[in-house]
N, C-alpha and C. Protein backbone atom coordinates (compact mmCIF):
# COMPACT_ATOMS: atom_id res chain seq x y z
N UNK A 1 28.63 -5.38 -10.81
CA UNK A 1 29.14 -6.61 -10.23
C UNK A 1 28.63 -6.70 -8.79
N UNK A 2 28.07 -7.58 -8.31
CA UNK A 2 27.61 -8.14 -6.87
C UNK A 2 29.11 -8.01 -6.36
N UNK A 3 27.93 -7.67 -4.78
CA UNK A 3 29.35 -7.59 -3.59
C UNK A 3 28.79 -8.55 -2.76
N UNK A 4 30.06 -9.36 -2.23
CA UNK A 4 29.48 -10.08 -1.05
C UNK A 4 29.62 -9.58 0.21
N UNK A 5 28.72 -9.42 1.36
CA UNK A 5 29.07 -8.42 2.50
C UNK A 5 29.52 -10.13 3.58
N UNK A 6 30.37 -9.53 4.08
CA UNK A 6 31.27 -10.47 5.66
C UNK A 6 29.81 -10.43 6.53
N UNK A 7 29.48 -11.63 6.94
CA UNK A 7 28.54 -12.00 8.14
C UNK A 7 29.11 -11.32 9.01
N UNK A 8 28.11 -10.53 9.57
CA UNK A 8 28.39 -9.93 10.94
C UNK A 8 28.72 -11.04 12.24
N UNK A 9 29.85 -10.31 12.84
CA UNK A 9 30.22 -11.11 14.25
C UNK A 9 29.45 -10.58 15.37
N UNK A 10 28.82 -9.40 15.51
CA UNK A 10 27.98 -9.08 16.48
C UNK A 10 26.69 -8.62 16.09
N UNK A 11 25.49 -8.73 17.33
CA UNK A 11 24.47 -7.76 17.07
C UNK A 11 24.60 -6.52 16.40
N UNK A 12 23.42 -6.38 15.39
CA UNK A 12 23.80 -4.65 14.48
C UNK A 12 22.92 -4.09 15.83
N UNK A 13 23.11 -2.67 15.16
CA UNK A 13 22.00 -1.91 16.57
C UNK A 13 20.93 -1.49 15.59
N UNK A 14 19.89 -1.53 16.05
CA UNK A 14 18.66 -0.86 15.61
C UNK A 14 18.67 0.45 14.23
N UNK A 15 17.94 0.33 13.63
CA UNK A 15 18.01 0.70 12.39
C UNK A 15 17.23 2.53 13.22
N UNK A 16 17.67 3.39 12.62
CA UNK A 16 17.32 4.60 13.02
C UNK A 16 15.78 4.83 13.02
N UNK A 17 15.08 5.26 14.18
CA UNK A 17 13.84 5.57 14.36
C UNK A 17 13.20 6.05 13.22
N UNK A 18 13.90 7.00 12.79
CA UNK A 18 12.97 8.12 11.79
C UNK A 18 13.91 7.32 10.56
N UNK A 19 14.16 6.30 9.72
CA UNK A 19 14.27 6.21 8.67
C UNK A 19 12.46 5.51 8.50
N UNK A 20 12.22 5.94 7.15
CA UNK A 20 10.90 5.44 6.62
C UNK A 20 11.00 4.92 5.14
N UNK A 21 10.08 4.29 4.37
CA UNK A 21 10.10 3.83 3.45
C UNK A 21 9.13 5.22 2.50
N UNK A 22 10.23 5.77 1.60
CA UNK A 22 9.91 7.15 1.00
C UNK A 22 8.96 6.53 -0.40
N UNK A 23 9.08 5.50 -0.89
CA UNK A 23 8.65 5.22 -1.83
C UNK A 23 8.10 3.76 -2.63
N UNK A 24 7.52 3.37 -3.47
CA UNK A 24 7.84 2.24 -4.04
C UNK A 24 7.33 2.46 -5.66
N UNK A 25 8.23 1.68 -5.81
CA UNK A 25 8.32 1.60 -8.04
C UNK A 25 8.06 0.39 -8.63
N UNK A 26 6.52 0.67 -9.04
CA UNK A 26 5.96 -0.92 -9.70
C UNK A 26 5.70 -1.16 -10.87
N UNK A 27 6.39 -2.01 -11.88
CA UNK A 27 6.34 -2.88 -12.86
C UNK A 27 5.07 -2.61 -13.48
N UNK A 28 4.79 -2.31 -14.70
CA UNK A 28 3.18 -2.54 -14.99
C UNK A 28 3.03 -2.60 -16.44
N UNK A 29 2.21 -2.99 -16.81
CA UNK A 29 2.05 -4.02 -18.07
C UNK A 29 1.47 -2.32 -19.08
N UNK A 30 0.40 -1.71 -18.37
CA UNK A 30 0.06 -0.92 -19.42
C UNK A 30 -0.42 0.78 -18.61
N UNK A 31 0.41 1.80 -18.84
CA UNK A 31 0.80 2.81 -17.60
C UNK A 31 -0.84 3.63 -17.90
N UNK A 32 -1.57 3.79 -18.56
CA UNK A 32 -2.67 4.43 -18.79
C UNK A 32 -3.49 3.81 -18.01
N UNK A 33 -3.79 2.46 -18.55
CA UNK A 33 -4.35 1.35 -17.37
C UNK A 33 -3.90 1.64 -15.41
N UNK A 34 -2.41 2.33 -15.38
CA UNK A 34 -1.95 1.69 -14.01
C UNK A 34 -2.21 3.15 -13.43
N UNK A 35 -2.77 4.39 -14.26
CA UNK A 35 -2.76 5.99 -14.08
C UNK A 35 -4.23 5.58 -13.55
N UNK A 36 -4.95 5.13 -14.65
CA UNK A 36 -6.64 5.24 -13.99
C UNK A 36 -6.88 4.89 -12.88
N UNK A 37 -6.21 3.40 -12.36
CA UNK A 37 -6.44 3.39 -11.16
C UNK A 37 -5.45 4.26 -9.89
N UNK A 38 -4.60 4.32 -10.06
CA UNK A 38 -3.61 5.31 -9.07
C UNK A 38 -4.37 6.61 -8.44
N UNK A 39 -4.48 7.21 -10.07
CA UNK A 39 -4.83 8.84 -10.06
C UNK A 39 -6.48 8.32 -10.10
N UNK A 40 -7.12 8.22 -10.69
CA UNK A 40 -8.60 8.10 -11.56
C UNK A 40 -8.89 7.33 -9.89
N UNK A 41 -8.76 6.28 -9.33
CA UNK A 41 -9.63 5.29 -8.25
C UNK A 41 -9.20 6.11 -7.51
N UNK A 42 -7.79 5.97 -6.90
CA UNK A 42 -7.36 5.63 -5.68
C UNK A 42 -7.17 7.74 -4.98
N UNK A 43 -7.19 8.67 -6.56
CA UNK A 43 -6.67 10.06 -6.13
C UNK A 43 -5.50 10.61 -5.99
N UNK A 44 -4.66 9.78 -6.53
CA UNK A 44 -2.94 10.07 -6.59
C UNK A 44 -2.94 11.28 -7.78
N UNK A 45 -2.10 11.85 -7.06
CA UNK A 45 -2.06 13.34 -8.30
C UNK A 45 -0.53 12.85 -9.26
N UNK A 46 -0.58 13.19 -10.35
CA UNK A 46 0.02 12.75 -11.45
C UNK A 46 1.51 13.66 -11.02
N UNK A 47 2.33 13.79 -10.57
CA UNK A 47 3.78 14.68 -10.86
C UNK A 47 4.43 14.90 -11.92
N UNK A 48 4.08 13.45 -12.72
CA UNK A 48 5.54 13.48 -14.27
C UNK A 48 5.06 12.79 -14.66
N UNK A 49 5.23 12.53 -16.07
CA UNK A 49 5.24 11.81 -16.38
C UNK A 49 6.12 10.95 -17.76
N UNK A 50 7.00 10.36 -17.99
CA UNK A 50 7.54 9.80 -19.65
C UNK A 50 6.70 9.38 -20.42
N UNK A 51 6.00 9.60 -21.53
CA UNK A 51 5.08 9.42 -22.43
C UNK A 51 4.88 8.02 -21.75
N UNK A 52 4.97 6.82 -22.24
CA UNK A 52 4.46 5.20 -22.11
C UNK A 52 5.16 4.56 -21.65
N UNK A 53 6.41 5.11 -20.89
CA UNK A 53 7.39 4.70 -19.63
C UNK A 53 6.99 4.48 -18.89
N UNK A 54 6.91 5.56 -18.04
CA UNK A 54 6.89 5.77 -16.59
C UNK A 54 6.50 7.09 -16.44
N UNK A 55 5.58 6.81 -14.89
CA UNK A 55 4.59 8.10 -14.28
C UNK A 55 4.89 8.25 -12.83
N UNK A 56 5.15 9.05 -12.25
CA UNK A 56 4.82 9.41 -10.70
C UNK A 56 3.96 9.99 -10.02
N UNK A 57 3.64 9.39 -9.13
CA UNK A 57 1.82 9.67 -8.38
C UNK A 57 2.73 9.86 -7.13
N UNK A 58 1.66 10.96 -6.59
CA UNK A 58 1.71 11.47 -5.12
C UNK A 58 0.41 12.07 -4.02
N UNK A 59 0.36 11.97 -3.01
CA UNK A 59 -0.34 12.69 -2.07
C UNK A 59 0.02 13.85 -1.64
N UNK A 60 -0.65 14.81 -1.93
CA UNK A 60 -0.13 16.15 -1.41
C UNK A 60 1.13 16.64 -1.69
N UNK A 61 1.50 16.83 -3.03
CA UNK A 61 2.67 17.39 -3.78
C UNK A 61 3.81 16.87 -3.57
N UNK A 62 3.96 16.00 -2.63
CA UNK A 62 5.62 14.85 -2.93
C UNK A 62 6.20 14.65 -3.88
N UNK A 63 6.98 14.76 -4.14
CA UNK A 63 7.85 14.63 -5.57
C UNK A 63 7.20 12.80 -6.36
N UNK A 64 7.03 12.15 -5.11
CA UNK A 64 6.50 10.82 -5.59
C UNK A 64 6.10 10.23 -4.33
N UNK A 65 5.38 9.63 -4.47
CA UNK A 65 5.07 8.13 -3.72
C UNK A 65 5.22 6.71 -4.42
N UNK A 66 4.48 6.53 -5.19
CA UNK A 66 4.47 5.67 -6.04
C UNK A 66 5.07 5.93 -7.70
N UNK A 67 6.06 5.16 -8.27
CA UNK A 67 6.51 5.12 -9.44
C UNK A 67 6.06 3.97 -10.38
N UNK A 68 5.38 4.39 -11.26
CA UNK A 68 4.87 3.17 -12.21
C UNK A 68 5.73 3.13 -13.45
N UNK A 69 5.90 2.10 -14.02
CA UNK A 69 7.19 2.01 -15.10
C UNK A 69 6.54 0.49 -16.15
N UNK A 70 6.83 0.64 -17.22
CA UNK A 70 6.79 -0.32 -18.15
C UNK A 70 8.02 -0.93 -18.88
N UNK A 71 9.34 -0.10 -17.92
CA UNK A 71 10.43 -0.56 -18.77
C UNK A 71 10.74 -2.08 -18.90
N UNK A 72 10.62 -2.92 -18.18
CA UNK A 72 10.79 -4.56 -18.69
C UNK A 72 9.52 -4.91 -18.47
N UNK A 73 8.24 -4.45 -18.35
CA UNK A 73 7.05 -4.90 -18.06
C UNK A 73 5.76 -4.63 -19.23
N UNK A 74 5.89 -3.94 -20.26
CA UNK A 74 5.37 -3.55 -21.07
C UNK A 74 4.46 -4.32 -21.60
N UNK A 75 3.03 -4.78 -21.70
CA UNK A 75 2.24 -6.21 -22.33
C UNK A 75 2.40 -7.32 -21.45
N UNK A 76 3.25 -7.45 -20.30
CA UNK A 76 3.65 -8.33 -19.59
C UNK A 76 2.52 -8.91 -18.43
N UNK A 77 2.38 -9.78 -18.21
CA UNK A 77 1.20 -10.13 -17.13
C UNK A 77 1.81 -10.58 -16.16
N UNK A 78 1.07 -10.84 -14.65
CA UNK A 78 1.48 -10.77 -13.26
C UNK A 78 2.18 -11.75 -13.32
N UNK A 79 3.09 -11.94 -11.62
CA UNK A 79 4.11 -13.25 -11.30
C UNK A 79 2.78 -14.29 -11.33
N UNK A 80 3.30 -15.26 -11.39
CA UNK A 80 2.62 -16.31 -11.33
C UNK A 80 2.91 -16.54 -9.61
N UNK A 81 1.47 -17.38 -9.14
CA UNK A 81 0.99 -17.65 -8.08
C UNK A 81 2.46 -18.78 -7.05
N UNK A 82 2.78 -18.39 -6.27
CA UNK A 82 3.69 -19.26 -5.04
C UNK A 82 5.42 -19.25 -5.92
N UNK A 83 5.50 -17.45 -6.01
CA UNK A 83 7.07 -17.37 -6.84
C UNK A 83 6.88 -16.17 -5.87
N UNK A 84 8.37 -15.73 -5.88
CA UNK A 84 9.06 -14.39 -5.25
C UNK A 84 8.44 -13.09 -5.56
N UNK A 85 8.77 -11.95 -4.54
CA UNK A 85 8.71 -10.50 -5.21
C UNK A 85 7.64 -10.21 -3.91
N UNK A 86 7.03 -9.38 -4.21
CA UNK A 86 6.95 -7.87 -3.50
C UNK A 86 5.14 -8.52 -3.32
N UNK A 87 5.02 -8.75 -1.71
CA UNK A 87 3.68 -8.90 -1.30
C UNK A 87 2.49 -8.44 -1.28
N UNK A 88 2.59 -7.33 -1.57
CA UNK A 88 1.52 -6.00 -0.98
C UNK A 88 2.30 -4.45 -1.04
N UNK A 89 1.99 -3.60 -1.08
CA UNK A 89 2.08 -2.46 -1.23
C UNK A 89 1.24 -2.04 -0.11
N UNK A 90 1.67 -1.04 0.92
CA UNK A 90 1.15 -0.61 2.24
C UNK A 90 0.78 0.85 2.14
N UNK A 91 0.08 1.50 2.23
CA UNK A 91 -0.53 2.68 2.08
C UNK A 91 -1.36 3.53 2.87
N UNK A 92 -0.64 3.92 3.89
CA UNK A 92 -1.05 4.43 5.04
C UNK A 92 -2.23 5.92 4.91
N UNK A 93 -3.11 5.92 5.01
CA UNK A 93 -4.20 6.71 5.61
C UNK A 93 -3.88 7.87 6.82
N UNK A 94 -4.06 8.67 6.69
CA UNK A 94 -4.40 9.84 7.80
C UNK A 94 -5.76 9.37 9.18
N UNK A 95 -6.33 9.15 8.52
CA UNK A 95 -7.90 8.86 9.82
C UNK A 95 -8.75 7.85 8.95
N UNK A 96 -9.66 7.24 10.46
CA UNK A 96 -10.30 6.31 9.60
C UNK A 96 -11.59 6.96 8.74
N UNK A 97 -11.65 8.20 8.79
CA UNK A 97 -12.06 8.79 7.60
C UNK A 97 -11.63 8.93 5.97
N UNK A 98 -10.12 8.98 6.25
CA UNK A 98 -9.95 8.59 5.13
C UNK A 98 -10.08 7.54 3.89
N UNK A 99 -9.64 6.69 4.96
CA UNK A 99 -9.55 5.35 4.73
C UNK A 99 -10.91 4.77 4.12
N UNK A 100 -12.45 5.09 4.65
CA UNK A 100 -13.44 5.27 4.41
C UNK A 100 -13.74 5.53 3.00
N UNK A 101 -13.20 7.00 2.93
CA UNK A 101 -13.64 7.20 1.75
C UNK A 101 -12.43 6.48 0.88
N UNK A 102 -11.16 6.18 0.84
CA UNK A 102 -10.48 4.84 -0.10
C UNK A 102 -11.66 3.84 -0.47
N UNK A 103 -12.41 3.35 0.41
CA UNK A 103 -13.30 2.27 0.53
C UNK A 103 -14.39 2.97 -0.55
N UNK A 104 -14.72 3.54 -0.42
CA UNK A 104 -16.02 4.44 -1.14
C UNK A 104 -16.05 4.21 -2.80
N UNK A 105 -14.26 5.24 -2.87
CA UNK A 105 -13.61 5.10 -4.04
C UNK A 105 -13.59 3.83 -4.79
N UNK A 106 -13.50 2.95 -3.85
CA UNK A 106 -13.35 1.48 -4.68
C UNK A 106 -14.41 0.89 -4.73
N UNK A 107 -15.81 1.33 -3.83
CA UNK A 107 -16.64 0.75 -4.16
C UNK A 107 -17.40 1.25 -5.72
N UNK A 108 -17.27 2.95 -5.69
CA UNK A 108 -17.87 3.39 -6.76
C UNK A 108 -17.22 2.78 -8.24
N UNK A 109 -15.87 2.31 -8.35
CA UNK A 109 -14.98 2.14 -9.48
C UNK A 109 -15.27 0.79 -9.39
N UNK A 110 -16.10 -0.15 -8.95
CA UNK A 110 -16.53 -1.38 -8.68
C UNK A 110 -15.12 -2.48 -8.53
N UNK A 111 -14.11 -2.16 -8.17
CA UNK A 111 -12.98 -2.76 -7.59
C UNK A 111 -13.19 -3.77 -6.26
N UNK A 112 -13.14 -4.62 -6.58
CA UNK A 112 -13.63 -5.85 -5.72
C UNK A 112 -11.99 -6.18 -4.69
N UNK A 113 -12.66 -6.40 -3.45
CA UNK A 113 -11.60 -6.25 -2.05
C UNK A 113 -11.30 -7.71 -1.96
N UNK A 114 -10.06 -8.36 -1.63
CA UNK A 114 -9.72 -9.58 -1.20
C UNK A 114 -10.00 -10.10 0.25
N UNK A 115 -10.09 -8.73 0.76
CA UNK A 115 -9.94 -9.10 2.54
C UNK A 115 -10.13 -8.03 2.95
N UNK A 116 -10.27 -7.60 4.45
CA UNK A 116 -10.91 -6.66 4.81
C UNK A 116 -10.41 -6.85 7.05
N UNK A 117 -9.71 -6.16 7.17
CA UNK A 117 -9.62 -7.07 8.87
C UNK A 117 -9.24 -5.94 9.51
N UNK A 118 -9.49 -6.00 10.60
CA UNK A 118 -9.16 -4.91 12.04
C UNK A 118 -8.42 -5.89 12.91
N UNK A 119 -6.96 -5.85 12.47
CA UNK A 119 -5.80 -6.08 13.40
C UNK A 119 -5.62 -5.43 14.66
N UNK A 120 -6.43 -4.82 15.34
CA UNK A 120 -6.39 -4.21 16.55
C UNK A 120 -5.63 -2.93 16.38
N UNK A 121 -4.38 -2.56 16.21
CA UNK A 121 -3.33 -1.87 16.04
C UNK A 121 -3.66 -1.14 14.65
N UNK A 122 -4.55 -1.59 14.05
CA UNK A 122 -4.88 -0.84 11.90
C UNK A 122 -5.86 -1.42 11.52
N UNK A 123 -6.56 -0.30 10.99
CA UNK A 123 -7.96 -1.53 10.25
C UNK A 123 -7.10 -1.35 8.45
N UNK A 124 -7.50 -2.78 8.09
CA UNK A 124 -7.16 -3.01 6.41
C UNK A 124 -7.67 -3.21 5.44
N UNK A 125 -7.82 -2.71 4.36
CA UNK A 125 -8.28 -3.41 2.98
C UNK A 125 -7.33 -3.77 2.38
N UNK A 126 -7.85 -4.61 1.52
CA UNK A 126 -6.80 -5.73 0.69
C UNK A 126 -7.18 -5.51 -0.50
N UNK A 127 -6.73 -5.25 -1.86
CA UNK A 127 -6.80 -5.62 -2.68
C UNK A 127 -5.51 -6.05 -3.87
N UNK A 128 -6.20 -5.80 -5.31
CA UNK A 128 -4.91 -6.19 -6.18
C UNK A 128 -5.27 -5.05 -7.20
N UNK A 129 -4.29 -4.30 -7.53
CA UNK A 129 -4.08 -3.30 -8.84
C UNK A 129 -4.54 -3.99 -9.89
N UNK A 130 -4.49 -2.92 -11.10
CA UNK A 130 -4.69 -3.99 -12.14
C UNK A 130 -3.89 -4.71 -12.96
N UNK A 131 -2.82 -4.70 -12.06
CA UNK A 131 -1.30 -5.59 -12.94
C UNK A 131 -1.17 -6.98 -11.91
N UNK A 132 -2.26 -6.51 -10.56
CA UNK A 132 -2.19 -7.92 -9.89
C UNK A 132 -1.13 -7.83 -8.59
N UNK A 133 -0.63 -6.93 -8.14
CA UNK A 133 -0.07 -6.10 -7.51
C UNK A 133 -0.55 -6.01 -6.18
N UNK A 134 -0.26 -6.54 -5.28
CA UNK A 134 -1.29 -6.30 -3.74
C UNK A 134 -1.44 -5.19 -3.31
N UNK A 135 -2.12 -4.99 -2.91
CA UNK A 135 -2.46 -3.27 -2.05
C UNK A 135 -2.93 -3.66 -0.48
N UNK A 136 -2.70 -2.55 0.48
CA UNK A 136 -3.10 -2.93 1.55
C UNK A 136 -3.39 -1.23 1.69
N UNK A 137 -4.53 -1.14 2.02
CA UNK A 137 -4.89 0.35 2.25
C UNK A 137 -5.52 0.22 3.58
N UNK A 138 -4.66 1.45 4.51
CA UNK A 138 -4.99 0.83 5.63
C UNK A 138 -4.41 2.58 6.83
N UNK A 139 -5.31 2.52 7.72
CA UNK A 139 -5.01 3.41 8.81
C UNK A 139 -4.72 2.61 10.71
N UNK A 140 -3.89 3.85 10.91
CA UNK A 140 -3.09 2.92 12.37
C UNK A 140 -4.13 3.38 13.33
N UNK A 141 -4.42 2.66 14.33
CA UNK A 141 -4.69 3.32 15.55
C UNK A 141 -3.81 3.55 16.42
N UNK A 142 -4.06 4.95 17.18
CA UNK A 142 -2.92 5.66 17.71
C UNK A 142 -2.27 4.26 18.90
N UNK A 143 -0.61 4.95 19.31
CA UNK A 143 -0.33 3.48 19.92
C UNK A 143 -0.38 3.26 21.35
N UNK A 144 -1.29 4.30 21.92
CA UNK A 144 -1.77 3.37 23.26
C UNK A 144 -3.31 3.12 22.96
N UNK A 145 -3.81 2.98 22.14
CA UNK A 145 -4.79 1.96 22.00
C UNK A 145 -4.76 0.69 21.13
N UNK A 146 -3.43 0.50 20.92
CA UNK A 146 -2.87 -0.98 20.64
C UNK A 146 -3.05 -2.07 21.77
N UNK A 147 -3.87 -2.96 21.15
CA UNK A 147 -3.78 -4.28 22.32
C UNK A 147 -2.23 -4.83 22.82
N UNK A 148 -2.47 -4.85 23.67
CA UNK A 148 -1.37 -5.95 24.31
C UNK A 148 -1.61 -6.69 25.32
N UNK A 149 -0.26 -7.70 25.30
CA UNK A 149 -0.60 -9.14 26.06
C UNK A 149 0.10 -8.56 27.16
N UNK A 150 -0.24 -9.43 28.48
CA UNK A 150 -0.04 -9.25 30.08
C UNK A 150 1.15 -8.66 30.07
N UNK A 151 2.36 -8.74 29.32
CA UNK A 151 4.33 -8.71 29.56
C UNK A 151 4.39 -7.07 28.71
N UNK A 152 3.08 -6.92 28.17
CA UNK A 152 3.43 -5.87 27.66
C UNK A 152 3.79 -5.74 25.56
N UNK A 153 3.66 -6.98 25.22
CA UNK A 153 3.96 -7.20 23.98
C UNK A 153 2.40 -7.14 23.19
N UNK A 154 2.76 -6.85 21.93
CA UNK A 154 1.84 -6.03 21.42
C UNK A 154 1.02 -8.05 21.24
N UNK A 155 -0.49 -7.70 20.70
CA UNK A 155 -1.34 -8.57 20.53
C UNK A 155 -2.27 -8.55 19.48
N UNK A 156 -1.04 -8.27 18.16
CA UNK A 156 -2.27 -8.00 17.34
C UNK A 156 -3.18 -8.83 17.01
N UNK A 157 -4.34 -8.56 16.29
CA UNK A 157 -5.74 -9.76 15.80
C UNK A 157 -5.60 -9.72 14.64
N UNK A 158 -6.54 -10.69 14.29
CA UNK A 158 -6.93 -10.71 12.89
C UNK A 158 -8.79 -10.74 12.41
N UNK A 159 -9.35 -9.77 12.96
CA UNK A 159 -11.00 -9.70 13.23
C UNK A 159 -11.55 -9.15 11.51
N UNK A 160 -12.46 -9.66 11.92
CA UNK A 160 -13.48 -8.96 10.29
C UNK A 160 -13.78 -7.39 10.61
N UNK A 161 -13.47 -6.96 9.62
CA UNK A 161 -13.94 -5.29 9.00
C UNK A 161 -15.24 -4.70 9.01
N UNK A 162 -15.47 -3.98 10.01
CA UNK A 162 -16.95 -3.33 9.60
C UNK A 162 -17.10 -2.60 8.67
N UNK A 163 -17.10 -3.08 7.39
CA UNK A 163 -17.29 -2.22 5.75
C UNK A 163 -18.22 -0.94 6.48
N UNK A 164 -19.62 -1.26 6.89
CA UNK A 164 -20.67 -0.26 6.64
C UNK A 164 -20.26 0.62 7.52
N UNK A 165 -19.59 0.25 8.87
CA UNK A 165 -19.24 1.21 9.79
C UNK A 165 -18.05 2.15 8.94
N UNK A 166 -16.80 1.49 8.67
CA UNK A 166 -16.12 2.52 7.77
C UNK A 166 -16.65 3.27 6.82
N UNK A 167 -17.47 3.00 6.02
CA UNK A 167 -18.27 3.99 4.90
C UNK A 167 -18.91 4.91 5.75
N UNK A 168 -19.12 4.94 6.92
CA UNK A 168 -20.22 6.07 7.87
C UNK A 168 -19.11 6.89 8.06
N UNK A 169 -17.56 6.19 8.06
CA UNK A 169 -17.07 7.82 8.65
C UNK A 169 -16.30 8.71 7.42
N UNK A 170 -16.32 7.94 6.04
CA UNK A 170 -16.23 9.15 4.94
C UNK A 170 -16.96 10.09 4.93
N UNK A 171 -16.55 11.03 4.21
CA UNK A 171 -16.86 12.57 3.74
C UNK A 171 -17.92 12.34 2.81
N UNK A 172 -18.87 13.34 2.84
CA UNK A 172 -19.76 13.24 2.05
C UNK A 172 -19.07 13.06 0.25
């Protein structure tokens, strides 16, 4: 049963520094299909898995990062275009080496990019899973080399991606 929560009468205070977003669990039409690219493209190591349920992918032995599931999604195809739900999926990088070779990965698996931009503050790739699913694969730059405006407020951009320059700083 839904609860209704009382409108707050005052400012809340700031949500705790160190809470982070531990995870996300996505809908997918066909989990073999949603493994190849996770594990097979992207390098997510497999943790668990329920036969044709549901699978959990991780970086570096996490119990999970990502949860893929077919329980109401099974044969099912994406939201349709200008309806609700979940924008992008954010996927933070270690160095722009990494990130590089993400790029590499998707070029070799011939996975075609939506967008591509150096926000000043993160360079990004854009794409869509194969359930149609946004992805944003993307590394921060540390935060005093974040732009900012005269008062001190951040200034992010929205500039084009040097693809070839990022592919120079992957790993062989």
């Amino acid at each position: 049963m839904p609860t209704t929560l009382k409108p707050l009468t005052q400012a809340p205070r700031p949500i705790n520094a160190g809470a982070r977003i531990g995870h996300v669990h996505l809908k997918v039409a066909d989990l073999d299909r949603a493994l190849s690219f996770y594990s097979g493209v992207l390098g997510f190591e497999l943790m668990q898995r329920y036969g044709q349920q549901a699978a959990f992918v991780s970086a570096g032995g996490y119990h999970h990062h990502i949860g893929l599931n077919t329980w109401e999604s099974r044969g099912g195809s994406p939201p349709p275009p200008h309806s609700t739900g979940l924008y992008h999926v954010a996927i933070l990088y270690p160095s722009r080496a990494a990130l590089g070779d993400a790029l590499r990965r998707l070029a070799r698996a011939g996975i075609e990019l939506e967008g591509a931009s150096d926000h000043g503050v993160s360079e990004a790739l854009y794409l869509r899973d194969p359930d149609g699913n946004g992805l944003e694969l993307y590394r921060d730059r540390p935060p005093e080399a974040w732009p900012r405006a005269a008062a001190g407020a951040l200034a992010m951009v929205n500039r084009p991606l040097d693809l070839e320059a990022l592919l120079a700083e992957a790993p062989p």
